[in-house]
C-alpha atoms as a PDB file:
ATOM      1  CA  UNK A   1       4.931 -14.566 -29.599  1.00  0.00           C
ATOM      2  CA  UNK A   2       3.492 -17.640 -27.899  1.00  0.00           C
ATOM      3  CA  UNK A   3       5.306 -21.005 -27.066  1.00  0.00           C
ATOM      4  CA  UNK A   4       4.999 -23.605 -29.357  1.00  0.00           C
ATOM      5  CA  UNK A   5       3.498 -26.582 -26.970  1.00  0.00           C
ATOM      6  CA  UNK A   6       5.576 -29.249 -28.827  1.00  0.00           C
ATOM      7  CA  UNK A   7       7.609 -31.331 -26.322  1.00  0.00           C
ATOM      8  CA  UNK A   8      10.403 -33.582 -26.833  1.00  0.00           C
ATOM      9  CA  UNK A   9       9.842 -37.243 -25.772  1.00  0.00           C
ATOM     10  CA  UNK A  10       6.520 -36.562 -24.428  1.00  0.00           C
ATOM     11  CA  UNK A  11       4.953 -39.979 -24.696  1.00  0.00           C
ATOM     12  CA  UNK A  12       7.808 -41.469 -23.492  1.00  0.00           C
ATOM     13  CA  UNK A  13       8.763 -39.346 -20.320  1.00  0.00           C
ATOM     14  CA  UNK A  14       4.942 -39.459 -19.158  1.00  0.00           C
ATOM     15  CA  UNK A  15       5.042 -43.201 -19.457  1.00  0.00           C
ATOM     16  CA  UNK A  16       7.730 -43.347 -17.385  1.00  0.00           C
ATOM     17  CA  UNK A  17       7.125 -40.714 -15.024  1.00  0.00           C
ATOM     18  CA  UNK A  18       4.218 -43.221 -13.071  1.00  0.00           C
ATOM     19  CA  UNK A  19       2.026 -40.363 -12.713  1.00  0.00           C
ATOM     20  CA  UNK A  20      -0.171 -41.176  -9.681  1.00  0.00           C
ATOM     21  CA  UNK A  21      -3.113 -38.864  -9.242  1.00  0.00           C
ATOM     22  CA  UNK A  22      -2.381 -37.967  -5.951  1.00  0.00           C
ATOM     23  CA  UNK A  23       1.651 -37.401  -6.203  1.00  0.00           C
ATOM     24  CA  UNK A  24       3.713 -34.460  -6.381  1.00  0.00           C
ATOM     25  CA  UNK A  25       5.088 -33.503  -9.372  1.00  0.00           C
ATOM     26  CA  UNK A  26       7.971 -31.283 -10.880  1.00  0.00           C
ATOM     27  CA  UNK A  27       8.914 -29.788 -13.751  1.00  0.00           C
ATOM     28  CA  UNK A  28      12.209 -28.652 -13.294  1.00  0.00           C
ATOM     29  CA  UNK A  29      12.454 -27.039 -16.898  1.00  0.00           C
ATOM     30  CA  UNK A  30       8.991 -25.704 -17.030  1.00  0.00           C
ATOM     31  CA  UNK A  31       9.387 -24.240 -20.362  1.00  0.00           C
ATOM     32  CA  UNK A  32       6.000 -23.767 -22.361  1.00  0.00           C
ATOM     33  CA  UNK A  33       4.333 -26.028 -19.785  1.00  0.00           C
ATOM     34  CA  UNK A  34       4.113 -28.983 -22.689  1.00  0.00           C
ATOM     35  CA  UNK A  35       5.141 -32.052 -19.879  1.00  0.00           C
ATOM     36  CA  UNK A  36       3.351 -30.184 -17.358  1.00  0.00           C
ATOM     37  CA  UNK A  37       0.115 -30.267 -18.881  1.00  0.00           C
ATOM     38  CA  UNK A  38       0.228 -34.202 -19.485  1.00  0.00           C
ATOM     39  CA  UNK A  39       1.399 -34.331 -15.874  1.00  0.00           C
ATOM     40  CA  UNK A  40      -1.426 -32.021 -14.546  1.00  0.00           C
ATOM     41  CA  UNK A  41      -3.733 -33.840 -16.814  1.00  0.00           C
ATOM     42  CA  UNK A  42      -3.434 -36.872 -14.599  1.00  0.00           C
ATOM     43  CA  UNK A  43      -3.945 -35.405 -11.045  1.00  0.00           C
ATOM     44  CA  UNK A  44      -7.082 -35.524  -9.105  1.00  0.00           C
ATOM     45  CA  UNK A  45      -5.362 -34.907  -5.540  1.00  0.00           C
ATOM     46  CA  UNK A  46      -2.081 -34.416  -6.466  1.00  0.00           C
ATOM     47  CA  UNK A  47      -0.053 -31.474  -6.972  1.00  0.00           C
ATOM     48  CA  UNK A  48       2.236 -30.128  -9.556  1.00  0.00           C
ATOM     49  CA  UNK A  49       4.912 -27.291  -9.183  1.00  0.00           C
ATOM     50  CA  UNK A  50       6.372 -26.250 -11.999  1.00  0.00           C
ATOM     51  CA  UNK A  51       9.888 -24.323 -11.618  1.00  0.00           C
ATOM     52  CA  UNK A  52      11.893 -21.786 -15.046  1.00  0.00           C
ATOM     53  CA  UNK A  53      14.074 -19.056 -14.465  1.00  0.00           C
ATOM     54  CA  UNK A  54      12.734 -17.224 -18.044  1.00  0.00           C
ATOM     55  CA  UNK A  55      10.066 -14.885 -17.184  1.00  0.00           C
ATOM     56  CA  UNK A  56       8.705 -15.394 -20.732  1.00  0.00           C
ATOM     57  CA  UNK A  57       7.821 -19.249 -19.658  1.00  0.00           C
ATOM     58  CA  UNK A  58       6.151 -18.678 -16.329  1.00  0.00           C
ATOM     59  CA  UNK A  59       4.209 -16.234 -18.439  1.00  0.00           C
ATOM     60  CA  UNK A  60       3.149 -19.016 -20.877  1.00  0.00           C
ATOM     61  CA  UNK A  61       3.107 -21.504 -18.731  1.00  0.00           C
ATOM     62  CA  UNK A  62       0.920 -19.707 -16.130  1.00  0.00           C
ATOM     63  CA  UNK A  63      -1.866 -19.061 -18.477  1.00  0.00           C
ATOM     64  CA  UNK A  64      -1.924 -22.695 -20.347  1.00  0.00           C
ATOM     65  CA  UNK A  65      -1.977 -24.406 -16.792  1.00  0.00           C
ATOM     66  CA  UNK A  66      -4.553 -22.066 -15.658  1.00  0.00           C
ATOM     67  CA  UNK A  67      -7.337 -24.606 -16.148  1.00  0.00           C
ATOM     68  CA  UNK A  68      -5.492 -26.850 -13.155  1.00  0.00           C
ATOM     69  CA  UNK A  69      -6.254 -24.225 -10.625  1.00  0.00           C
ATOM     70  CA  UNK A  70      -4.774 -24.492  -7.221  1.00  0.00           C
ATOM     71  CA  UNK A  71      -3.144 -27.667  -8.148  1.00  0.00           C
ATOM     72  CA  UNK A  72      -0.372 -26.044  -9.945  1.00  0.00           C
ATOM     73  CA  UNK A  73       2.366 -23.748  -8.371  1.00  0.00           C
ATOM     74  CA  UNK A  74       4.763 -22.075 -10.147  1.00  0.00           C
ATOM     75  CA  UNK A  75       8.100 -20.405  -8.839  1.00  0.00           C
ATOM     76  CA  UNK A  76      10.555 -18.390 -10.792  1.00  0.00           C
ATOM     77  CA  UNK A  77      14.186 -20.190 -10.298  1.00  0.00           C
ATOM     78  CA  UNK A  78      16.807 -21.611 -11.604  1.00  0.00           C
ATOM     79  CA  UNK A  79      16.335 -25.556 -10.987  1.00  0.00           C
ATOM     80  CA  UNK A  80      19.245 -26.234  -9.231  1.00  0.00           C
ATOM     81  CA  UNK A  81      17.517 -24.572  -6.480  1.00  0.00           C
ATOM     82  CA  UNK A  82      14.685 -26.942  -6.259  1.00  0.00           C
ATOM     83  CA  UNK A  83      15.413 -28.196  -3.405  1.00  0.00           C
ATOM     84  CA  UNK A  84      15.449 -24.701  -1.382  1.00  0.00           C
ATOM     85  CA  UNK A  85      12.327 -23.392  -3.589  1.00  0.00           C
ATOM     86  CA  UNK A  86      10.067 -26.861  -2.369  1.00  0.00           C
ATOM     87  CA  UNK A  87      11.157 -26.572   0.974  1.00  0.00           C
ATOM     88  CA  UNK A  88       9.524 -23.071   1.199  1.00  0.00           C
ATOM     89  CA  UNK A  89       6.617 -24.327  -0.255  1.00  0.00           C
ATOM     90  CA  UNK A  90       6.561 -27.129   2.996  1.00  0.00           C
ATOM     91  CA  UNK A  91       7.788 -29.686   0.794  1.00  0.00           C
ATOM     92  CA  UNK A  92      10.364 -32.206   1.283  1.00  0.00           C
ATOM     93  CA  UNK A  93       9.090 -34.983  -0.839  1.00  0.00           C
ATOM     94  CA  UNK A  94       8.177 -35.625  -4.466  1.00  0.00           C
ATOM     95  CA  UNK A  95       6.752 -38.697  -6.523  1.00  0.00           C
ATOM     96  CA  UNK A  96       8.559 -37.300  -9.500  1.00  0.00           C
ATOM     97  CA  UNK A  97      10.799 -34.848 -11.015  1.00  0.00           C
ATOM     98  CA  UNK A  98      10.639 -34.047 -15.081  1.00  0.00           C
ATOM     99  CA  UNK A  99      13.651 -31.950 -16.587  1.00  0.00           C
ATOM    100  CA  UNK A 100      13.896 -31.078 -20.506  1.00  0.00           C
ATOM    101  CA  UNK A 101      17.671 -29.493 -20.721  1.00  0.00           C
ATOM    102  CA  UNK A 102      17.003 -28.347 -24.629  1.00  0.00           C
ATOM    103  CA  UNK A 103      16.650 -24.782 -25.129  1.00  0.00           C
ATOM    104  CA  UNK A 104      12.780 -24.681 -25.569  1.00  0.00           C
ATOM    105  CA  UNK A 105      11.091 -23.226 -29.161  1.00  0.00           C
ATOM    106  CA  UNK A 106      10.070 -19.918 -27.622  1.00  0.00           C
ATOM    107  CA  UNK A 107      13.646 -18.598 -26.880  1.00  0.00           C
ATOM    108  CA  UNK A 108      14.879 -20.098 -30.087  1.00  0.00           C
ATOM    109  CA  UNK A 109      12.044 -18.412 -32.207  1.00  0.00           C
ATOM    110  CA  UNK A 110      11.793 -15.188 -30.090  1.00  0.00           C
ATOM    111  CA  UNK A 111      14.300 -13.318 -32.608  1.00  0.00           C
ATOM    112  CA  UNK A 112      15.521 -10.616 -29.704  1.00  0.00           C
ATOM    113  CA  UNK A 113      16.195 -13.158 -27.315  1.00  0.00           C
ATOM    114  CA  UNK A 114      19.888 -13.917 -29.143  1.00  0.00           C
ATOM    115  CA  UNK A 115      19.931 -17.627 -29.322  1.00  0.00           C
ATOM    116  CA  UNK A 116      19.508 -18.347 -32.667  1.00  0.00           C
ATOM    117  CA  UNK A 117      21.734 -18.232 -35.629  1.00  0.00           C
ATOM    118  CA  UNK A 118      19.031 -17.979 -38.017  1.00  0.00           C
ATOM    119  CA  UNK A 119      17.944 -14.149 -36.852  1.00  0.00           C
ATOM    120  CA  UNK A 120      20.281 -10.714 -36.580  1.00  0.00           C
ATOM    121  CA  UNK A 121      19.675  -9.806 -33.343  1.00  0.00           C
ATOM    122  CA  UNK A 122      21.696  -8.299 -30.224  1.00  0.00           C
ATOM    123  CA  UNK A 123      23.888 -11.158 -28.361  1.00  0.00           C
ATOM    124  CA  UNK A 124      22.263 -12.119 -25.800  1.00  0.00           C
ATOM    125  CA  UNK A 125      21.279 -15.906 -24.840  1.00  0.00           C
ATOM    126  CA  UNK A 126      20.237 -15.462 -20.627  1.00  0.00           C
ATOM    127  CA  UNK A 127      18.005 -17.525 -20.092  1.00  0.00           C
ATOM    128  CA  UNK A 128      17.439 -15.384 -17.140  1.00  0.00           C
ATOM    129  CA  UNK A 129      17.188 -12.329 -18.040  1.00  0.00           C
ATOM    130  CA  UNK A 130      18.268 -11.118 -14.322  1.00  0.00           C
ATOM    131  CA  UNK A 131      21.225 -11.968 -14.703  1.00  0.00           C
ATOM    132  CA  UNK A 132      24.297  -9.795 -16.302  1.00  0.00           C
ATOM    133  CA  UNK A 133      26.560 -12.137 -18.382  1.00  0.00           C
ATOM    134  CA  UNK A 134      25.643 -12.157 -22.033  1.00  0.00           C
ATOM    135  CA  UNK A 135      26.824 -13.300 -25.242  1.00  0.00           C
ATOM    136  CA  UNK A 136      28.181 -10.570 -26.129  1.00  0.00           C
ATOM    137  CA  UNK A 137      30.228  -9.830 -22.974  1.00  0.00           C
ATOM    138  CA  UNK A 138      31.716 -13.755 -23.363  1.00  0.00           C
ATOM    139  CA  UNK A 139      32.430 -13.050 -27.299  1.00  0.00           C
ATOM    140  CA  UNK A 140      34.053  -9.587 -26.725  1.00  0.00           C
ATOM    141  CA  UNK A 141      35.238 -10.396 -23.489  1.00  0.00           C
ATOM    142  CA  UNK A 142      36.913 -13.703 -22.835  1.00  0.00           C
ATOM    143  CA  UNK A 143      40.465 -14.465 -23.826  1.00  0.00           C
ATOM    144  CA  UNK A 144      41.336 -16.584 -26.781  1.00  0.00           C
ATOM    145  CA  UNK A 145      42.230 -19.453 -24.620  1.00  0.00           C
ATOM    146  CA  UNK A 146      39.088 -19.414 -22.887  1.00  0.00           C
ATOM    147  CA  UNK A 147      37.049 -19.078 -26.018  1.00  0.00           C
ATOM    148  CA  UNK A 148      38.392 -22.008 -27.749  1.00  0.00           C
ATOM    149  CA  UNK A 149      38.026 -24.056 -24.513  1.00  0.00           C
ATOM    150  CA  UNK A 150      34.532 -23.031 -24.263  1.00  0.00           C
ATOM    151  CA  UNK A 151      33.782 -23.615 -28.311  1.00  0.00           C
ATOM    152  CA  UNK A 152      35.936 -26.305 -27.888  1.00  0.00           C
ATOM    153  CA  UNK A 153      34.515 -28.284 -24.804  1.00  0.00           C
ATOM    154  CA  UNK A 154      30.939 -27.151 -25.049  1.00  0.00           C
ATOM    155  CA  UNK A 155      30.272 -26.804 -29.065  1.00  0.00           C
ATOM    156  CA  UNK A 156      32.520 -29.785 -29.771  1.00  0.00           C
ATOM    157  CA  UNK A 157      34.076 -27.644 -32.525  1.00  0.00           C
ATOM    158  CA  UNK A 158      36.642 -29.511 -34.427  1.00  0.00           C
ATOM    159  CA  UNK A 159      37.715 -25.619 -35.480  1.00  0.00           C
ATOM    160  CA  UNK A 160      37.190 -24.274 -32.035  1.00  0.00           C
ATOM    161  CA  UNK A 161      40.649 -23.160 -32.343  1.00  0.00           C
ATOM    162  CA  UNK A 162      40.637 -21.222 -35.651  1.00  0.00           C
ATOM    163  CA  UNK A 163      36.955 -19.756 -34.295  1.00  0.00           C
ATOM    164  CA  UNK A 164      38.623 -18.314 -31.224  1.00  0.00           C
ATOM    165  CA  UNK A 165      41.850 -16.714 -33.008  1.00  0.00           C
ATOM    166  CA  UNK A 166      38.807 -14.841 -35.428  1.00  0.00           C
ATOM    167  CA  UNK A 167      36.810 -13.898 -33.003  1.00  0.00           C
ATOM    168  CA  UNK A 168      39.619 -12.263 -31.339  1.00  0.00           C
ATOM    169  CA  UNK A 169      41.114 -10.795 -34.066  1.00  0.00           C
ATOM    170  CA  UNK A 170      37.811  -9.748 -35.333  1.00  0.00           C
ATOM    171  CA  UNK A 171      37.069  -7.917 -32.059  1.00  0.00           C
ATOM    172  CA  UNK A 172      39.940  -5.478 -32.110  1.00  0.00           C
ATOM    173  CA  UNK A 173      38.414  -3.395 -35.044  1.00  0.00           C
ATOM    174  CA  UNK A 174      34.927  -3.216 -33.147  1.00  0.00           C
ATOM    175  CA  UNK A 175      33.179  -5.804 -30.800  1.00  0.00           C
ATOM    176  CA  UNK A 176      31.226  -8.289 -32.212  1.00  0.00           C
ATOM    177  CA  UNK A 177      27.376  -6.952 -31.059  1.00  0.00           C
ATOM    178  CA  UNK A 178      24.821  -9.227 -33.273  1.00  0.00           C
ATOM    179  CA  UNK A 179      24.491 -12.782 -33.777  1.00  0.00           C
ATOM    180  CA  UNK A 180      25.086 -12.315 -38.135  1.00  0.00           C
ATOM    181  CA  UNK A 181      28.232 -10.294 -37.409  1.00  0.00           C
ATOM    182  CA  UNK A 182      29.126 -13.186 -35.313  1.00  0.00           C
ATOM    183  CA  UNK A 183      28.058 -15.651 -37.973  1.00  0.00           C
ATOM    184  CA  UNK A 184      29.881 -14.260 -40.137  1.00  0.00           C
ATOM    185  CA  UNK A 185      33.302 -14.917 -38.228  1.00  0.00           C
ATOM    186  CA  UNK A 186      32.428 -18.375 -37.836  1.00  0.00           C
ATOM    187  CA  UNK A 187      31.662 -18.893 -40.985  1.00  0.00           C
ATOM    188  CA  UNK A 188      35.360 -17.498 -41.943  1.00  0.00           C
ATOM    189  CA  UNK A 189      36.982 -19.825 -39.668  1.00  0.00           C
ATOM    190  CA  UNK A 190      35.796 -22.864 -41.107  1.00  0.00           C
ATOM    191  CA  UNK A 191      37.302 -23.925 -44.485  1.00  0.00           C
ATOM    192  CA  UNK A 192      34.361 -23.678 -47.680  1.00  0.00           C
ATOM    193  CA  UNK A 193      34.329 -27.805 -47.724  1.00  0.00           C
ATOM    194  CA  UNK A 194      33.541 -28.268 -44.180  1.00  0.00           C
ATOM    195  CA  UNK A 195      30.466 -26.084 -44.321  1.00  0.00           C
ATOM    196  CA  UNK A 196      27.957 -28.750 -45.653  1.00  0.00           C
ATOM    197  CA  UNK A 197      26.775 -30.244 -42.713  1.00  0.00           C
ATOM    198  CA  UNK A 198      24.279 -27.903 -41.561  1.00  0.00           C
ATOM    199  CA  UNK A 199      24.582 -24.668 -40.199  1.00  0.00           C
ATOM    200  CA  UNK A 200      28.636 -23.522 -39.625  1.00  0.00           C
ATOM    201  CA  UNK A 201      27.111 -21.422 -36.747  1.00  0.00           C
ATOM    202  CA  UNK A 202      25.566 -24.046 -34.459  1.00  0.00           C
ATOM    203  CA  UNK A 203      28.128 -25.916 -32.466  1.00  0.00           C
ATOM    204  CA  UNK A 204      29.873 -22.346 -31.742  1.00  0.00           C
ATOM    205  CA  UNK A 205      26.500 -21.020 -30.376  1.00  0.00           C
ATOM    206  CA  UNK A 206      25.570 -23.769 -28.500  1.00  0.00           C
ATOM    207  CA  UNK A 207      28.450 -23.683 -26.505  1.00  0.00           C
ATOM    208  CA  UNK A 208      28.544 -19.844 -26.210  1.00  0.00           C
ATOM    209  CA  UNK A 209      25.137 -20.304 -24.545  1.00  0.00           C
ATOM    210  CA  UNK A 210      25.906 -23.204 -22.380  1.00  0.00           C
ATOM    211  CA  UNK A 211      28.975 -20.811 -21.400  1.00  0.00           C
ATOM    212  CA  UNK A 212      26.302 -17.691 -20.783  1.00  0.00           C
ATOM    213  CA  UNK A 213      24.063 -19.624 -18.644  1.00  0.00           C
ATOM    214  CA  UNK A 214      26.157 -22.145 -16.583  1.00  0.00           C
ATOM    215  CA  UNK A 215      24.294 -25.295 -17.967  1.00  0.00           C
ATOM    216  CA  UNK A 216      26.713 -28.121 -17.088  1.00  0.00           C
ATOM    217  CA  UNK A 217      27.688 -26.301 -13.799  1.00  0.00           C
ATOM    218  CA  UNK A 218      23.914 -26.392 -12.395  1.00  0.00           C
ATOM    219  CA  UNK A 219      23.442 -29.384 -13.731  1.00  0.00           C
ATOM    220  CA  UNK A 220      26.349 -30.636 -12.083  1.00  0.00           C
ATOM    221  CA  UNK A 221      25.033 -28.999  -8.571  1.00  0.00           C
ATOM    222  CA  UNK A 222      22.174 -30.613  -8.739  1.00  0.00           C
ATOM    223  CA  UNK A 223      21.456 -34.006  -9.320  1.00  0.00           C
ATOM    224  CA  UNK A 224      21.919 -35.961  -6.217  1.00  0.00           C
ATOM    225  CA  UNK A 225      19.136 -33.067  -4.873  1.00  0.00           C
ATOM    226  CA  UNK A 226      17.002 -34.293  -7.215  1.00  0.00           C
ATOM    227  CA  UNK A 227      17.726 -37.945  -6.145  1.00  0.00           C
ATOM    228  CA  UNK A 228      17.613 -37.157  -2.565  1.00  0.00           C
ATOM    229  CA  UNK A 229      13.927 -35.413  -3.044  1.00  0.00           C
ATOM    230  CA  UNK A 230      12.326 -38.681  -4.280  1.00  0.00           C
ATOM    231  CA  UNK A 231       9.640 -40.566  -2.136  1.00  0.00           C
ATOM    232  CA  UNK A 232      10.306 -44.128  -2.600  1.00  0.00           C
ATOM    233  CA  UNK A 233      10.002 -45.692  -5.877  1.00  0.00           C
ATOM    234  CA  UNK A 234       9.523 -41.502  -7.159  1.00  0.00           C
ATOM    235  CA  UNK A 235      11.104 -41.584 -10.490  1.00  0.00           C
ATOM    236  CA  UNK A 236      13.686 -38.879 -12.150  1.00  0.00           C
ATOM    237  CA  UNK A 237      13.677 -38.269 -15.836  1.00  0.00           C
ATOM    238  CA  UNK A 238      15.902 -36.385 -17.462  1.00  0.00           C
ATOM    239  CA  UNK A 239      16.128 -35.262 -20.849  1.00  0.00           C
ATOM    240  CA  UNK A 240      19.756 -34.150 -22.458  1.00  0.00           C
ATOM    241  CA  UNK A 241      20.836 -32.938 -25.344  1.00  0.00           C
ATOM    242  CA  UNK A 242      24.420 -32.566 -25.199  1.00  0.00           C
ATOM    243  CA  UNK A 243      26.691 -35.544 -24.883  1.00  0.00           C
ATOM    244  CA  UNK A 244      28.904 -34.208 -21.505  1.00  0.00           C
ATOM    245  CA  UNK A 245      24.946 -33.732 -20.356  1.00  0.00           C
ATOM    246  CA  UNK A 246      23.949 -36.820 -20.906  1.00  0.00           C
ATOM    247  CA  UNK A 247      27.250 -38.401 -19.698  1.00  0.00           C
ATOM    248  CA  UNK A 248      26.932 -36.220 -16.197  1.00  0.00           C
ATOM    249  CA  UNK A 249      23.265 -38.032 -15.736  1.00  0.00           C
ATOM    250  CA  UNK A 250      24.793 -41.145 -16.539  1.00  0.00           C
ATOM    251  CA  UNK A 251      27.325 -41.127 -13.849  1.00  0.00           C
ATOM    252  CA  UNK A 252      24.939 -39.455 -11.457  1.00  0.00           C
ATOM    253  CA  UNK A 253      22.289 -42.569 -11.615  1.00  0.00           C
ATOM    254  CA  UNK A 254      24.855 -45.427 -11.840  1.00  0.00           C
ATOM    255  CA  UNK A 255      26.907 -43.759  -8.143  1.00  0.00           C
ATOM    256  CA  UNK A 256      23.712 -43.214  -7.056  1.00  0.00           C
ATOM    257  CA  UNK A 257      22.124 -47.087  -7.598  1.00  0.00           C
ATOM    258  CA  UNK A 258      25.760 -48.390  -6.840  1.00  0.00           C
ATOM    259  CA  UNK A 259      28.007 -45.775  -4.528  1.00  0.00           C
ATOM    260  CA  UNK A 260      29.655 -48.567  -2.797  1.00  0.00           C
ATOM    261  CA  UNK A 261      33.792 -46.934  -3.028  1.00  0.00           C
ATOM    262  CA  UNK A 262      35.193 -50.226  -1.147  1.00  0.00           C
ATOM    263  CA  UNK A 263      38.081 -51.734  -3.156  1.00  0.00           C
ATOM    264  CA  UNK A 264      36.386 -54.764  -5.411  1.00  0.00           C
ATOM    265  CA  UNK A 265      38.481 -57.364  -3.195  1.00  0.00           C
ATOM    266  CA  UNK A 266      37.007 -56.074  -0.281  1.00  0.00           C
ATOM    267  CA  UNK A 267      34.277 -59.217   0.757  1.00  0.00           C
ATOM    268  CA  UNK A 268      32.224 -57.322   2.429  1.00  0.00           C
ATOM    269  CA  UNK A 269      31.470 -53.526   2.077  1.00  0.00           C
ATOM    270  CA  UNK A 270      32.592 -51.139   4.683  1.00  0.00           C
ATOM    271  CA  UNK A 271      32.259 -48.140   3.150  1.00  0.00           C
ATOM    272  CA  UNK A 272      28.682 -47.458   4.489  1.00  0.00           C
ATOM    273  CA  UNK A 273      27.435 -46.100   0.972  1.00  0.00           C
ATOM    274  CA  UNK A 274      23.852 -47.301  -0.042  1.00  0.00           C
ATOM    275  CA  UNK A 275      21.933 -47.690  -3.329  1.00  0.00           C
ATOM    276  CA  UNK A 276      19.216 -44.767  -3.662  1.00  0.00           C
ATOM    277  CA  UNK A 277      17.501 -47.128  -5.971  1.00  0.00           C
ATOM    278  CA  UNK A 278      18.010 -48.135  -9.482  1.00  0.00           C
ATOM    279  CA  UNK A 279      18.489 -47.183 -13.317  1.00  0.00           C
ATOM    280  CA  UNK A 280      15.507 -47.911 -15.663  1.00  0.00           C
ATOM    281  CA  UNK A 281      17.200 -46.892 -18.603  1.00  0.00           C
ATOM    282  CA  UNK A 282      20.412 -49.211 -18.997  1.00  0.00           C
ATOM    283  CA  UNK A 283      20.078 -47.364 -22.640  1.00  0.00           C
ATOM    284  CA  UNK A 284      18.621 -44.353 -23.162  1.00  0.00           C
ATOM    285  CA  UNK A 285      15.358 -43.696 -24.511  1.00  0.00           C
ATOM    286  CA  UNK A 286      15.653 -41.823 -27.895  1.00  0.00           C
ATOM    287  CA  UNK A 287      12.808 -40.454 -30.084  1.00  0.00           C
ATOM    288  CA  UNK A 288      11.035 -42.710 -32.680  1.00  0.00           C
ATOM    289  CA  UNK A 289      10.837 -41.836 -36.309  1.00  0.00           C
ATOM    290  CA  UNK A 290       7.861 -40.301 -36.293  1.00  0.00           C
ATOM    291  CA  UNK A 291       8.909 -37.340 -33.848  1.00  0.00           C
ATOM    292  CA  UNK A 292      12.575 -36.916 -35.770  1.00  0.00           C
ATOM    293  CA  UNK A 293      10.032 -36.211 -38.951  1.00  0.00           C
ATOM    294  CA  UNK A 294       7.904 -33.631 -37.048  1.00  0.00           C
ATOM    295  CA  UNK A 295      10.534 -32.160 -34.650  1.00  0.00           C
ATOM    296  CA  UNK A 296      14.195 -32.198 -36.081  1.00  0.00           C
ATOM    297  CA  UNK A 297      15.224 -30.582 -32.559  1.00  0.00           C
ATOM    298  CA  UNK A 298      14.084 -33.493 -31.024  1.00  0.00           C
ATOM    299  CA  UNK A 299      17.311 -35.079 -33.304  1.00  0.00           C
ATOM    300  CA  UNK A 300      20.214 -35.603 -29.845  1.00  0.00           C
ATOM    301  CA  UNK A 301      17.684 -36.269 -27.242  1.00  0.00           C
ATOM    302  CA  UNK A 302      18.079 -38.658 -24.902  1.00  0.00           C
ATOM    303  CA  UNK A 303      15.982 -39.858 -22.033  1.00  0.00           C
ATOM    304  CA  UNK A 304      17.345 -41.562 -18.675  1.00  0.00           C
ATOM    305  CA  UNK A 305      15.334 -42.786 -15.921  1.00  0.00           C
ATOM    306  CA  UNK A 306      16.352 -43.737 -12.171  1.00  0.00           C
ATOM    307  CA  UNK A 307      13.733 -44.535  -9.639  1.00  0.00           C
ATOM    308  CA  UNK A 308      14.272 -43.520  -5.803  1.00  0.00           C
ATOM    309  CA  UNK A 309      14.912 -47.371  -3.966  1.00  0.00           C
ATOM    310  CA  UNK A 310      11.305 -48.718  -2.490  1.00  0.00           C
ATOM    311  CA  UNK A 311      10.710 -49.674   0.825  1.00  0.00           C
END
């Protein structure tokens, strides 16, 4: 199956990435290379590295950036490593850092994979698929308490608590192995009038996933890294999809353009913190009418932008 090269915000994240054709680049979220091509696009001297833990997207990615030659790397990691994986790569620096935190159309279309709702398949939902934890072992395996403050916290499931006391109940005849069988216990957790707003499935997977891989925790890791990596005036954009996301990249840029911890009666600051630059995005930047049409996953995105202080 091949990636779909549809990117979220595309126009709007090149714009204000500054691309300058002989910067570094990164692409944090490397996905089916859709940023990265726009990026690479606008390098003469420059150099782009683009950085995925999914196997499946270096593999797509590789090929579609093959025309860029030797100005592209491409590591296999997890990006809150990005740091570590540049620095073995000699660099400390970057003009600017991309990262699209949506689960990208390949994994949600590759039916095997487990993300999706819409397919029976095994649970799965690593995004690296090194790594142990699945689906299935949080489903079968985590306590009621912990699933409903998973589905709860991460899904924003008004019935997280009904969801967990099925799944658990569920799971004591046999485990819960596919993504319908799971469905299906979702689907009797939530009363027959609350089921009209989309799919009953999606809030629960989402957060079973975000669970799975550790999204807010990496996240969470590593934003002042990619802060600290900026040249001056380099610029971080970050795409979210998930309001504690977005709120997390919120924080992060307003402590990092204001860190100052003195007490506000304080005249005179003596805390030693400085600005790392400033917020471009007072408001995030959300997709225009034309993309919600064409891309309905494009629907919660949101786009902030800080730029590293100038000299």
């Amino acid at each position: 199956m091949e990636f779909k090269h549809y990117s979220v915000l595309l126009a709007e994240t090149i714009e204000q990435l500054h691309v300058k054709p002989d910067g570094i680049y990164v692409d944090g979220t490397l996905g089916g290379a859709g940023h990265a091509f726009e990026v690479c696009r606008r390098l003469t001297t420059g150099h782009f590295y683009g950085i995925d833990q999914d196997d499946a997207a270096i593999s797509a990615a590789s090929e579609r950036l093959a025309p860029f030659g030797d100005k592209v790397t491409i590591i296999r990691n997890n990006f809150c490593n990005m740091k570590m994986a540049l620095e073995a790569q000699g660099v400390e620096k970057v003009d600017g850092i991309v990262l699209d935190l949506g689960v990208s159309s390949y994994q949600l279309d590759t039916e095997e994979r487990g993300f999706s709702y819409r397919f029976d398949a095994p649970l799965d939902m690593r995004m690296d698929r090194r790594k142990s934890l699945t689906a299935r072992d949080i489903v079968n395996g985590y306590s009621e308490s912990e699933l409903f403050r998973v589905i709860r916290d991460y899904g924003e499931e008004k019935f997280a608590k009904n969801i967990a006391k099925h799944i658990v109940q569920r799971r004591t005849q046999k485990p819960i192995e596919t993504t319908f069988e799971l469905n299906d216990v979702i689907k009797a957790a939530i009363p027959a009038k609350m089921r009209q707003n989309g799919h009953p499935s999606k809030q629960t997977f989402q957060a079973i996933r975000i669970e799975c891989n550790q999204e807010l925790e990496v996240l969470r890791k590593a934003l002042d890294d990619f802060v600290d990596l900026l040249n001056p005036g380099g610029r971080l954009c970050i795409i979210t999809f998930h309001s504690l996301e977005d709120r997390m990249v919120k924080i992060s840029f307003k402590n990092n353009e204001n860190p100052c911890i003195c007490p506000p009666d304080f005249p005179v600051c003596v805390c030693g913190r400085k600005s790392k630059g400033t917020v471009i995005t007072r408001k995030a930047i959300l997709p225009g009418e034309k993309e919600l049409e064409e891309n309905s996953r494009s629907k919660s995105a949101k786009l902030r932008v800080f730029e590293a202080l100038q000299i």
